[in-house]
N, C-alpha and C. Protein backbone atom coordinates (compact mmCIF):
# COMPACT_ATOMS: atom_id res chain seq x y z
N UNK A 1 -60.47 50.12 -20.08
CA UNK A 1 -59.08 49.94 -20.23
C UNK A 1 -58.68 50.18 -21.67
N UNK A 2 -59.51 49.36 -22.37
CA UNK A 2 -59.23 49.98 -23.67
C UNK A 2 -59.18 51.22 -24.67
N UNK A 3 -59.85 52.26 -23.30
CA UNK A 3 -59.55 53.88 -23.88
C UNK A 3 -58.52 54.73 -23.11
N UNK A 4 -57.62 53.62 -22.11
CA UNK A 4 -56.53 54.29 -21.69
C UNK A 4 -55.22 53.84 -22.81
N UNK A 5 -55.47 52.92 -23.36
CA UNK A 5 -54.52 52.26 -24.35
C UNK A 5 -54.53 52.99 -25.38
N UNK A 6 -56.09 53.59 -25.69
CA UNK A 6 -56.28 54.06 -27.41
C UNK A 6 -55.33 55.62 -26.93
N UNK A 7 -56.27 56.40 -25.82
CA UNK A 7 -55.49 57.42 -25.44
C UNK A 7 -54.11 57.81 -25.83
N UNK A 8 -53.04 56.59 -25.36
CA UNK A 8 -51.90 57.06 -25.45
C UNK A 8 -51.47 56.64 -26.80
N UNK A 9 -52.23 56.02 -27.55
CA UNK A 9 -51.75 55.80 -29.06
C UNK A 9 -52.39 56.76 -29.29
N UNK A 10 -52.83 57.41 -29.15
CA UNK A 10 -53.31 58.86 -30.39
C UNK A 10 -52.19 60.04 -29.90
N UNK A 11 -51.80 60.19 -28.32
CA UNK A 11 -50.92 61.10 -27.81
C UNK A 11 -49.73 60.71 -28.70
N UNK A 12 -49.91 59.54 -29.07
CA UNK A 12 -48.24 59.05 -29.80
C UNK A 12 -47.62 59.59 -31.32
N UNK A 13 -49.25 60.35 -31.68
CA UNK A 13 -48.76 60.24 -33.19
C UNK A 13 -49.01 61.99 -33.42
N UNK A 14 -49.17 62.80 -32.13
CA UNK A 14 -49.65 64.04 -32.37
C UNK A 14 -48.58 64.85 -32.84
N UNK A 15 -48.03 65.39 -34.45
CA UNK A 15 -47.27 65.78 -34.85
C UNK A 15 -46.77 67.59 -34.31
N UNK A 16 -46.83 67.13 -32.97
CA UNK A 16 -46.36 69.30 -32.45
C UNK A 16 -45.31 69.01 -31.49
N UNK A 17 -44.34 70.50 -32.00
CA UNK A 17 -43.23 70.71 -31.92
C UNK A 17 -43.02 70.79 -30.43
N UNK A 18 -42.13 70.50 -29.98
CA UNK A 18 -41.95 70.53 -28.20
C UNK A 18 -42.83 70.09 -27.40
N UNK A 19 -43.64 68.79 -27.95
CA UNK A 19 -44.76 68.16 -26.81
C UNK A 19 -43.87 67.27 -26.37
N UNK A 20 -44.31 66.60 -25.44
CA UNK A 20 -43.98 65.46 -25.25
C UNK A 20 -45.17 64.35 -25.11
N UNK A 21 -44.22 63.06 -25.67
CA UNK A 21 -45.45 61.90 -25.86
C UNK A 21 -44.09 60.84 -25.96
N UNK A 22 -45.00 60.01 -26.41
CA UNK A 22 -44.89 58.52 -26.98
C UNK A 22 -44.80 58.00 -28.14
N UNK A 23 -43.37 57.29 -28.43
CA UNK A 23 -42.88 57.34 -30.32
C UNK A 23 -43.20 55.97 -29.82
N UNK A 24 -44.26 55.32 -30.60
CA UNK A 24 -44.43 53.90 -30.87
C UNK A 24 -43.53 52.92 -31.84
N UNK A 25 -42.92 54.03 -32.66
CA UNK A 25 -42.07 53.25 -33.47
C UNK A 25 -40.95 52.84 -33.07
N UNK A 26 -40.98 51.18 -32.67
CA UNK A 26 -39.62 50.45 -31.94
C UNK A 26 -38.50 50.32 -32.75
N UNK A 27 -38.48 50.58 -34.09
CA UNK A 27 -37.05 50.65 -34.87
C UNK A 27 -36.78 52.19 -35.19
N UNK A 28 -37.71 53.16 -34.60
CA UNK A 28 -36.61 54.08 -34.49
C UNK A 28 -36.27 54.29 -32.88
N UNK A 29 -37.36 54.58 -32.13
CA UNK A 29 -36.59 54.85 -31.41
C UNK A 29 -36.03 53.86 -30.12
N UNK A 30 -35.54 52.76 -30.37
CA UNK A 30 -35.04 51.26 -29.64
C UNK A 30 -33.34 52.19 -29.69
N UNK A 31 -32.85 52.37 -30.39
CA UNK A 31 -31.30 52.74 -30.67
C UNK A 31 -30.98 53.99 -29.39
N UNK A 32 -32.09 55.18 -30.01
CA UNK A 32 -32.29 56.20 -28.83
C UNK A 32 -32.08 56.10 -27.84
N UNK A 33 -32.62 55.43 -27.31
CA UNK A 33 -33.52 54.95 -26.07
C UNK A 33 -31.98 54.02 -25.48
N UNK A 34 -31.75 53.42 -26.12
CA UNK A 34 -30.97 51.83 -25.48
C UNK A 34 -29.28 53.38 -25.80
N UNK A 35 -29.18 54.10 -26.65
CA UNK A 35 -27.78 55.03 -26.00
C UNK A 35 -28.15 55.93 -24.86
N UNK A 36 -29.24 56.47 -24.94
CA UNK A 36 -29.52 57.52 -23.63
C UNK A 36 -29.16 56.28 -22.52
N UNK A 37 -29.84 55.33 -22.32
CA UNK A 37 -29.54 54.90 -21.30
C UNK A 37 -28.54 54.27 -21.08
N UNK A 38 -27.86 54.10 -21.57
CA UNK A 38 -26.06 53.60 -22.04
C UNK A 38 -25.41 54.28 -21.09
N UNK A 39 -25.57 55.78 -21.83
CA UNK A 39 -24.76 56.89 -21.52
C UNK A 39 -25.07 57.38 -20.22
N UNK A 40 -26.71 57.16 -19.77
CA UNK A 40 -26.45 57.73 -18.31
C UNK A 40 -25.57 56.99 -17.46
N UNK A 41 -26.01 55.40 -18.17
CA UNK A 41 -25.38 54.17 -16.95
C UNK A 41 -24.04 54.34 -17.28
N UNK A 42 -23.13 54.61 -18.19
CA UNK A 42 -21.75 54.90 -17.96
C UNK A 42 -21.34 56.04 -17.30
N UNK A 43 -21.85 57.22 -17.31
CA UNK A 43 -21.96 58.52 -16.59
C UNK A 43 -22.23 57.94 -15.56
N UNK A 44 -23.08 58.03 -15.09
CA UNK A 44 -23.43 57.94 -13.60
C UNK A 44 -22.40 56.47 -12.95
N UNK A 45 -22.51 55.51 -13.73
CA UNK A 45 -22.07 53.75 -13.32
C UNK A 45 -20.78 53.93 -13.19
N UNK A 46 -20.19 54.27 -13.77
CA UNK A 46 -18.91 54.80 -13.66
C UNK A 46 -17.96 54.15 -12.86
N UNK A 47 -18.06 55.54 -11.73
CA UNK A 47 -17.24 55.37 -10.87
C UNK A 47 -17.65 54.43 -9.98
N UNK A 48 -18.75 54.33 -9.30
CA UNK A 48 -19.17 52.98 -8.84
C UNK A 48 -19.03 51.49 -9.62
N UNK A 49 -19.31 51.62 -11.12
CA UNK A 49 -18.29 49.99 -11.82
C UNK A 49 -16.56 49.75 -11.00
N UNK A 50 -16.50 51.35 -11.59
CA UNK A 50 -14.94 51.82 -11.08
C UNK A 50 -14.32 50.85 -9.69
N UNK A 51 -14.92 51.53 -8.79
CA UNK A 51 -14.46 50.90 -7.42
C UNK A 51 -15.35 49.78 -7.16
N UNK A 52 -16.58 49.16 -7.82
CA UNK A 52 -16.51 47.49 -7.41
C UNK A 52 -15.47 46.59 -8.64
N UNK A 53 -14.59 46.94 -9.17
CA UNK A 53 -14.06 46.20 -9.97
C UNK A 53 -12.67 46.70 -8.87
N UNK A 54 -12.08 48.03 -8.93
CA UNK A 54 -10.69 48.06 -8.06
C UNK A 54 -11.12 47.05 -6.65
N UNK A 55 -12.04 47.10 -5.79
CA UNK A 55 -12.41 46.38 -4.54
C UNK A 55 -11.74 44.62 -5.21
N UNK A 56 -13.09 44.27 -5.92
CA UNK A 56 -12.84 43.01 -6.46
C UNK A 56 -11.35 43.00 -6.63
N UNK A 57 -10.77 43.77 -7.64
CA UNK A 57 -9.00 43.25 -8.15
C UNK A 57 -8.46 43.31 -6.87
N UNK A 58 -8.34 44.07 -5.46
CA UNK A 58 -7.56 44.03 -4.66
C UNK A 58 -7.50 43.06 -3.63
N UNK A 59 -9.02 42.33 -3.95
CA UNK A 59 -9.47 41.10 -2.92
C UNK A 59 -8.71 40.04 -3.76
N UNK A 60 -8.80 39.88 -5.17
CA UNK A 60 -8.22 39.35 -5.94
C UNK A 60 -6.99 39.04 -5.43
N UNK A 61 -6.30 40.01 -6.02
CA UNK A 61 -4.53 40.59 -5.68
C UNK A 61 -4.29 39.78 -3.72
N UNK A 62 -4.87 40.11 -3.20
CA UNK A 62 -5.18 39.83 -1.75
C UNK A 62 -5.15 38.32 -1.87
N UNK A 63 -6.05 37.94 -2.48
CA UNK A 63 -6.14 36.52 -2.07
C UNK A 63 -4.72 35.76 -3.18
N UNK A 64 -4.79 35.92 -3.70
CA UNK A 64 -3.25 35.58 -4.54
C UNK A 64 -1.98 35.75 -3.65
N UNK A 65 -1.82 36.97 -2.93
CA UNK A 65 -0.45 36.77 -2.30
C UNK A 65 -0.50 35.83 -1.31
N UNK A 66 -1.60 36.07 -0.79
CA UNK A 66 -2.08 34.92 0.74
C UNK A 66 -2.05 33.62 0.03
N UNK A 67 -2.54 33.32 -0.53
CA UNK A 67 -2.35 31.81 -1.51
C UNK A 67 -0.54 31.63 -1.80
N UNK A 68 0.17 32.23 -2.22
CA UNK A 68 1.75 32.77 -2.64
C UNK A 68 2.06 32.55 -0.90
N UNK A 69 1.74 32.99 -0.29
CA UNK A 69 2.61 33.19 1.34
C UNK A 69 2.59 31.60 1.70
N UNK A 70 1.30 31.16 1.66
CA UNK A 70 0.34 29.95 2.50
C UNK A 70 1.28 28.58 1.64
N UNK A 71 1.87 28.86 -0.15
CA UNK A 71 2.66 28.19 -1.18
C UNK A 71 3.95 28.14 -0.34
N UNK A 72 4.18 29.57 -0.45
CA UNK A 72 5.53 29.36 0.29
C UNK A 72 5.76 28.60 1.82
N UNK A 73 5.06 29.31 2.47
CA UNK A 73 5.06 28.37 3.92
C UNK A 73 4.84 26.63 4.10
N UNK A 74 4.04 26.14 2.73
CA UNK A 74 3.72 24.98 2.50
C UNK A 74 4.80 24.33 2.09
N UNK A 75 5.58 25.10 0.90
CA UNK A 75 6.85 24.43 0.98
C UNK A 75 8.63 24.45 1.74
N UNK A 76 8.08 25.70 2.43
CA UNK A 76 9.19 25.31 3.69
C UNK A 76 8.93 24.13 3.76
N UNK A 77 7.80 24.04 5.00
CA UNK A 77 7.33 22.99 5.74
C UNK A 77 7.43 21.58 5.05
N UNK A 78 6.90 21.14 3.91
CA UNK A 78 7.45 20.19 3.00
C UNK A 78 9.15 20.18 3.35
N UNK A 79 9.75 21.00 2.60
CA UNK A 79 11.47 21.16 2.99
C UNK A 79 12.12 20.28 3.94
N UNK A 80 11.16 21.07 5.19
CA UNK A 80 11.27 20.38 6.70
C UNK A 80 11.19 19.46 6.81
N UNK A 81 9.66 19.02 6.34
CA UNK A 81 9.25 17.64 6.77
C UNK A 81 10.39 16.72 6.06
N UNK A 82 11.09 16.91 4.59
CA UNK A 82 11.07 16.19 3.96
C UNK A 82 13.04 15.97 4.68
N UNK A 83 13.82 16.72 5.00
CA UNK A 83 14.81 17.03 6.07
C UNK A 83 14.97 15.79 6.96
N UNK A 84 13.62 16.14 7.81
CA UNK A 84 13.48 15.59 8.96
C UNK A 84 13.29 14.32 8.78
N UNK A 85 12.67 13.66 7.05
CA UNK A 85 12.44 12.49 7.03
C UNK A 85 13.62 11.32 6.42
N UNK A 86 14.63 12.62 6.04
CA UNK A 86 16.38 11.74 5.47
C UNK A 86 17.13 11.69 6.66
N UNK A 87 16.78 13.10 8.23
CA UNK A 87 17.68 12.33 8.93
C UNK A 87 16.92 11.44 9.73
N UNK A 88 15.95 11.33 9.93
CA UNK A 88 14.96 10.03 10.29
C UNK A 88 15.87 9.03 9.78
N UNK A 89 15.62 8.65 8.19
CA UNK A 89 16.14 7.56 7.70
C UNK A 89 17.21 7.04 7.92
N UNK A 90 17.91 8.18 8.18
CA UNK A 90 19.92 8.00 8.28
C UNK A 90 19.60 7.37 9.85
N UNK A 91 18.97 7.79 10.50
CA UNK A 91 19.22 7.43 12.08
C UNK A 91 18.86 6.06 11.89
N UNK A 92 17.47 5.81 11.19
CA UNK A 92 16.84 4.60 11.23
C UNK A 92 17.77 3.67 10.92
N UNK A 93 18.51 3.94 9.75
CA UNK A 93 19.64 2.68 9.01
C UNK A 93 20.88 2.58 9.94
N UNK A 94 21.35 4.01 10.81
CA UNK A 94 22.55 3.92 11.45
C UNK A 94 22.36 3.00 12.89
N UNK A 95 20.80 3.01 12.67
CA UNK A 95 20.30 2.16 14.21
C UNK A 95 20.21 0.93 13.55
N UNK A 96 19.53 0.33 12.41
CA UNK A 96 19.51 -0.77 11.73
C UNK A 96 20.63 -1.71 11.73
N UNK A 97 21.60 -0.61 11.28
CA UNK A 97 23.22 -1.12 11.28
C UNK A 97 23.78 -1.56 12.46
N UNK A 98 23.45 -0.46 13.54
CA UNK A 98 24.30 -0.77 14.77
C UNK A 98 23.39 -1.98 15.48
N UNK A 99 22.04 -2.07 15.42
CA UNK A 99 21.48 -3.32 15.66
C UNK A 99 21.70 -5.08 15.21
N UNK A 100 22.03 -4.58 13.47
CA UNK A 100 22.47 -5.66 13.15
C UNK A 100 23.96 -6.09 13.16
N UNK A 101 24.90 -4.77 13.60
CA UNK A 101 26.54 -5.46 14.23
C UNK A 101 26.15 -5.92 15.84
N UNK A 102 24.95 -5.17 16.49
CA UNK A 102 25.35 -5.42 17.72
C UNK A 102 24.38 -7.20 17.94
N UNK A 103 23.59 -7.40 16.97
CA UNK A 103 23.06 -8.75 17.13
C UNK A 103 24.53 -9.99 16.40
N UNK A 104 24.93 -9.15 15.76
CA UNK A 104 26.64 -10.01 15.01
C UNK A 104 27.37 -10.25 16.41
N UNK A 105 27.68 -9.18 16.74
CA UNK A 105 28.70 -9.27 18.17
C UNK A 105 27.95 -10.26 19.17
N UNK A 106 26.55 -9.85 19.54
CA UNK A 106 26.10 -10.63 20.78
C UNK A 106 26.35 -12.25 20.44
N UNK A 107 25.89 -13.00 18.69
CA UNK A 107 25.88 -13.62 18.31
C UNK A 107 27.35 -14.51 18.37
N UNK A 108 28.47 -13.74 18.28
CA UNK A 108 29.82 -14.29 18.10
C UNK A 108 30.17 -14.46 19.72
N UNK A 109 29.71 -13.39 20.57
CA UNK A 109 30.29 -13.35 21.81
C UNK A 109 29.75 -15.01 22.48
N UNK A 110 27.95 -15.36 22.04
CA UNK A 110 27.79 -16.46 21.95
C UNK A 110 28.21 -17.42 22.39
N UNK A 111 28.58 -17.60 20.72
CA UNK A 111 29.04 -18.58 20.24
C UNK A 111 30.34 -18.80 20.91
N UNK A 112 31.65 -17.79 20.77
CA UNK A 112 32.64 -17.86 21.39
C UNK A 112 32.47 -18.34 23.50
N UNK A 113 31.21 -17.92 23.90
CA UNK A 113 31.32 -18.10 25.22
C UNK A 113 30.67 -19.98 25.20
N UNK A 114 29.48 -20.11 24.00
CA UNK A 114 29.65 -22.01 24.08
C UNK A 114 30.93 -22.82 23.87
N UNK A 115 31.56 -21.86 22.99
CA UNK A 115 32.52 -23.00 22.60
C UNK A 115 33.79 -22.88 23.87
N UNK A 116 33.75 -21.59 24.55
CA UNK A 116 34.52 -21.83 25.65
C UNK A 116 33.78 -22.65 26.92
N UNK A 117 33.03 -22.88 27.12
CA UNK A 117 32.00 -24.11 27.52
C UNK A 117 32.31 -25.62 27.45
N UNK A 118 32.00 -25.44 26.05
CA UNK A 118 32.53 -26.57 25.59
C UNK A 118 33.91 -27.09 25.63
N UNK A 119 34.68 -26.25 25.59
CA UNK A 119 35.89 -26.70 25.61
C UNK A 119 36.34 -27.02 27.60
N UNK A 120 35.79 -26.19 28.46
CA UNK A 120 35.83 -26.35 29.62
C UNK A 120 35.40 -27.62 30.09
N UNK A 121 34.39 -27.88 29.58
CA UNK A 121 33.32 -29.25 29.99
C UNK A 121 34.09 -30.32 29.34
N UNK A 122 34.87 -30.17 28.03
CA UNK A 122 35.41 -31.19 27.76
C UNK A 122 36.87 -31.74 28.30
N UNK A 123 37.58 -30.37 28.85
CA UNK A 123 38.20 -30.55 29.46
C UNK A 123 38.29 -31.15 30.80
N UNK A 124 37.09 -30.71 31.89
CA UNK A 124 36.38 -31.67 33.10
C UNK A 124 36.10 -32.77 32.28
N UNK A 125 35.31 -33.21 31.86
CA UNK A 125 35.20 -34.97 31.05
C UNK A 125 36.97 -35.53 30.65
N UNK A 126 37.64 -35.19 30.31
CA UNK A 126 39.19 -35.77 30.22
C UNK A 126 39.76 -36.11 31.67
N UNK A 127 39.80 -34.85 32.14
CA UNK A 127 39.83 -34.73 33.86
C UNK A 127 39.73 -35.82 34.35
N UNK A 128 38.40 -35.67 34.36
CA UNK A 128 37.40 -36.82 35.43
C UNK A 128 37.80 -38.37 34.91
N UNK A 129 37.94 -38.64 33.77
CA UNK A 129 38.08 -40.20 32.84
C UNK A 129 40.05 -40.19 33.32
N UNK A 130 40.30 -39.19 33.43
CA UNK A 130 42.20 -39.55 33.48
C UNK A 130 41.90 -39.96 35.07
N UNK A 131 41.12 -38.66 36.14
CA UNK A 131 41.35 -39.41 37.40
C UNK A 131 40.77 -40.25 37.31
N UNK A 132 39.28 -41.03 37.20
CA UNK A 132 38.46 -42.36 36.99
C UNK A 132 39.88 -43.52 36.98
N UNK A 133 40.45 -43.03 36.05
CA UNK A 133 41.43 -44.03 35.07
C UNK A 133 42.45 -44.33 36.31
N UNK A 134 42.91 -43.55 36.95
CA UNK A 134 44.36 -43.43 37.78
C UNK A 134 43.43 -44.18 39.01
N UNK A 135 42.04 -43.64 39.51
CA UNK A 135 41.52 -44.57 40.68
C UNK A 135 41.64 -45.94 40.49
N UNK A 136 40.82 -46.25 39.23
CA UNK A 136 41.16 -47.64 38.66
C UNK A 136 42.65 -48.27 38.85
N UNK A 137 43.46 -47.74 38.32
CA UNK A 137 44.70 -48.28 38.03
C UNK A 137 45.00 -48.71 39.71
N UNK A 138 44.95 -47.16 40.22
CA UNK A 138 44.86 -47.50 41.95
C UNK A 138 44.72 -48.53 42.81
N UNK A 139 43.02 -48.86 42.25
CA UNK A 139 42.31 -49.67 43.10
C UNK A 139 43.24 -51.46 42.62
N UNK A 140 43.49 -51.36 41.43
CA UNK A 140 43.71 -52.64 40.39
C UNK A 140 45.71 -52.64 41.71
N UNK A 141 46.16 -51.55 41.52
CA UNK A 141 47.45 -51.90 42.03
C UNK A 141 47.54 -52.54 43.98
N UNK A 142 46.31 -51.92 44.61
CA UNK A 142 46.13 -52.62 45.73
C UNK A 142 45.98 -53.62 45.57
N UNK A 143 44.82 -53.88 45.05
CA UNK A 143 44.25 -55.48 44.92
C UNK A 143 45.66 -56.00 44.63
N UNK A 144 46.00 -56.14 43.44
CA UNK A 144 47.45 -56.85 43.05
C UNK A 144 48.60 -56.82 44.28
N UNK A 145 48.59 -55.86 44.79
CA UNK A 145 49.72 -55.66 45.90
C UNK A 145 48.86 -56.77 47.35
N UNK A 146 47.74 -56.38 47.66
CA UNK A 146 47.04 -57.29 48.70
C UNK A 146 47.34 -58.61 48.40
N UNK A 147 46.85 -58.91 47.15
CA UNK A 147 47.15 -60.53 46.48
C UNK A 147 48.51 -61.08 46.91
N UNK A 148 49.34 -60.08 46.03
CA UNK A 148 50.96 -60.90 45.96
C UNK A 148 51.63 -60.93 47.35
N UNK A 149 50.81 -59.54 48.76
CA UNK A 149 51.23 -59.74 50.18
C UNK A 149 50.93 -60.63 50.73
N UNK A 150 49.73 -61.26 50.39
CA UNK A 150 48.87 -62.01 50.70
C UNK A 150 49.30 -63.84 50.72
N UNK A 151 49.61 -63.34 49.06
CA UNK A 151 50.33 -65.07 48.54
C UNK A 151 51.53 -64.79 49.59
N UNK A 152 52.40 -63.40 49.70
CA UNK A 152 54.43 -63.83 49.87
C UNK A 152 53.73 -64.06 51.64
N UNK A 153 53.12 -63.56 52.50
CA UNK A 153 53.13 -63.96 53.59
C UNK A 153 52.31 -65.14 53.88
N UNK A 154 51.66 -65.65 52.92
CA UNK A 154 50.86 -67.04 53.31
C UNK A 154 52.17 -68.12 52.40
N UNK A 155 53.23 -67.86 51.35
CA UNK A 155 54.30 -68.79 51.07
C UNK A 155 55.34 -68.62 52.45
N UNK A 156 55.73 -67.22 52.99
CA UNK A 156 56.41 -66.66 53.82
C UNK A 156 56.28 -67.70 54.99
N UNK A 157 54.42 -67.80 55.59
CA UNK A 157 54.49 -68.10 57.06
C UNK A 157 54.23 -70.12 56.78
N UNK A 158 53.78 -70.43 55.26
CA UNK A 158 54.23 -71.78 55.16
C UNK A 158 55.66 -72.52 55.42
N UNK A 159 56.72 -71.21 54.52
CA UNK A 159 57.91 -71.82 54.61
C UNK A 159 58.70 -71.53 55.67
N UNK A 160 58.37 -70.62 56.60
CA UNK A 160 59.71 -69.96 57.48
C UNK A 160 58.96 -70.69 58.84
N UNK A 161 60.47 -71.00 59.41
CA UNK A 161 59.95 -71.68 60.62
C UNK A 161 60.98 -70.54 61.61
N UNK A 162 61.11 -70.93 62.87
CA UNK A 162 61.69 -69.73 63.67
C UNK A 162 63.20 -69.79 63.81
N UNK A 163 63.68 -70.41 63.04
CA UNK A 163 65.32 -70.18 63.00
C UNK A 163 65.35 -69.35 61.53
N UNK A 164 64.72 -69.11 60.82
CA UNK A 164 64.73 -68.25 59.47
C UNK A 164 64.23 -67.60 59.81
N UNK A 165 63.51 -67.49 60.32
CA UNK A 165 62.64 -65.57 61.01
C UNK A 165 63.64 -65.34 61.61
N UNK A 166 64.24 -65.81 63.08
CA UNK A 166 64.82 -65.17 63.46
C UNK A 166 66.65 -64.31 63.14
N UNK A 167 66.58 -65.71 61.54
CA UNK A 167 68.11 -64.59 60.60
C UNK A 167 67.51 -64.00 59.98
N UNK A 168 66.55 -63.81 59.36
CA UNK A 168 66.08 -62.54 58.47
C UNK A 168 65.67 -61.36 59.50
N UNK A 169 65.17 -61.66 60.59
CA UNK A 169 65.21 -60.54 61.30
C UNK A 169 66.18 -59.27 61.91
N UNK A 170 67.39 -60.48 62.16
CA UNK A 170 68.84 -60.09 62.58
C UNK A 170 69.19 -59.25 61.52
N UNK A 171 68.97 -60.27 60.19
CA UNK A 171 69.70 -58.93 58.85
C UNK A 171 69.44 -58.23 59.07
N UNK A 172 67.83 -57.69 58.92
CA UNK A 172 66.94 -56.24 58.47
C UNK A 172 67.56 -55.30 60.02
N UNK A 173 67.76 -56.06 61.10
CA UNK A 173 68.60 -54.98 61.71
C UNK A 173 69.78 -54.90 61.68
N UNK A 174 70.33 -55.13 61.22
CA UNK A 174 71.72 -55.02 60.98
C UNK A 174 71.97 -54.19 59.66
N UNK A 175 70.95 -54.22 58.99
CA UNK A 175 70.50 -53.25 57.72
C UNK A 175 70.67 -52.03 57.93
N UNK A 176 69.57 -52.16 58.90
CA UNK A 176 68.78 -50.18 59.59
C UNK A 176 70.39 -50.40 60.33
N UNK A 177 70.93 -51.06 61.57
CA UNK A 177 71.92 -50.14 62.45
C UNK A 177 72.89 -49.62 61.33
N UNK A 178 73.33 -50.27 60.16
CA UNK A 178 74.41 -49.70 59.05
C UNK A 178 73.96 -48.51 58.22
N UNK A 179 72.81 -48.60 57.97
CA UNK A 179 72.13 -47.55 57.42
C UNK A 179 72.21 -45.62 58.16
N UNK A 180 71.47 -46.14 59.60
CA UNK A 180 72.14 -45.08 60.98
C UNK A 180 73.10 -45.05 60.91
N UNK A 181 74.41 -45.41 60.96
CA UNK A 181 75.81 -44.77 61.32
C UNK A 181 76.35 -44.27 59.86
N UNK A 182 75.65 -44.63 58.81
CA UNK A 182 75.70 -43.80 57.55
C UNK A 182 75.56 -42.06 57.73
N UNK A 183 73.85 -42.03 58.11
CA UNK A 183 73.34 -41.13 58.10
C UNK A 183 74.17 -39.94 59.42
N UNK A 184 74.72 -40.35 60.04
CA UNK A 184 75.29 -40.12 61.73
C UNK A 184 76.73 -39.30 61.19
């Protein structure tokens, strides 16, 4: 191995015109070497750099408007949602409202239907205590009337013997026949 190595170091230093070999010297020819191959890879790389960089920018460009469309559509939809969530609210409060007049109203209608209740019931309780009151008075004016019939026909049948029955009787008709030829 070591006379395939020496080999090409001696091919390297053989000073004739139009051979070809091997320049061992890395500070001269590193510069050479690193533009030849520069220049092929821009020559040749070129147009292929060319169109994977236009590909790339248009996937680029591509994905940017789609991102821009997907922005825009996102903020419709936001728009919408956000629309849909003031007349939400408005409904919610106009229902809030009409809930809390219509719990006011049910509340007064209530109240207004106890106190017409009340006033009915108190009116039956007056009722009932005025007639109570008038039975009473009623019952109190029999009794009193039974009593005092009671006393005038037990003084009546003590004191009247049958010659006073029979003029008080005569009057009371003689009463009624004057009374009839009135009416006649």
């Amino acid at each position: 191995m070591k006379n395939v190595t020496d080999s090409f170091l001696s091919l390297g230093h053989w000073p004739s015109a139009g051979s070809f070999g091997f320049n061992t010297d890395i500070l001269a020819t590193n510069p050479i070497n690193l533009s030849v191959v520069l220049g092929v890879l821009i020559f040749f790389g070129k147009g292929v750099l060319n169109d994977l960089l236009d590909n790339r920018k248009q996937r680029i460009l591509s994905t940017i408007r789609n991102s821009e469309e997907l922005r825009r559509g996102a903020i419709e939809q936001l728009e919408r949602a956000r629309t849909r969530l003031r007349k939400v609210e408005i409904e919610a409060d106009e229902y809030r409202m009409n809930g809390y007049s219509e719990i006011e109203r049910e509340k007064e209608n209530l109240i207004n239907a106890t106190c017409d209740t009340l006033e009915r019931l108190e009116n039956y309780k007056n009722e009932t205590l005025h007639f109570e009151q008038q039975r009473a008075i009623n019952q109190v004016r029999q009794r009193v009337f039974q009593q005092a019939l009671q006393g005038a026909l037990g003084t009546l049948n003590s004191c009247l013997n049958s010659e006073l029955h029979f003029r008080t009787i005569r009057a009371n008709i003689g009463i009624l026949g004057a009374v009839g030829e009135i009416t006649d």
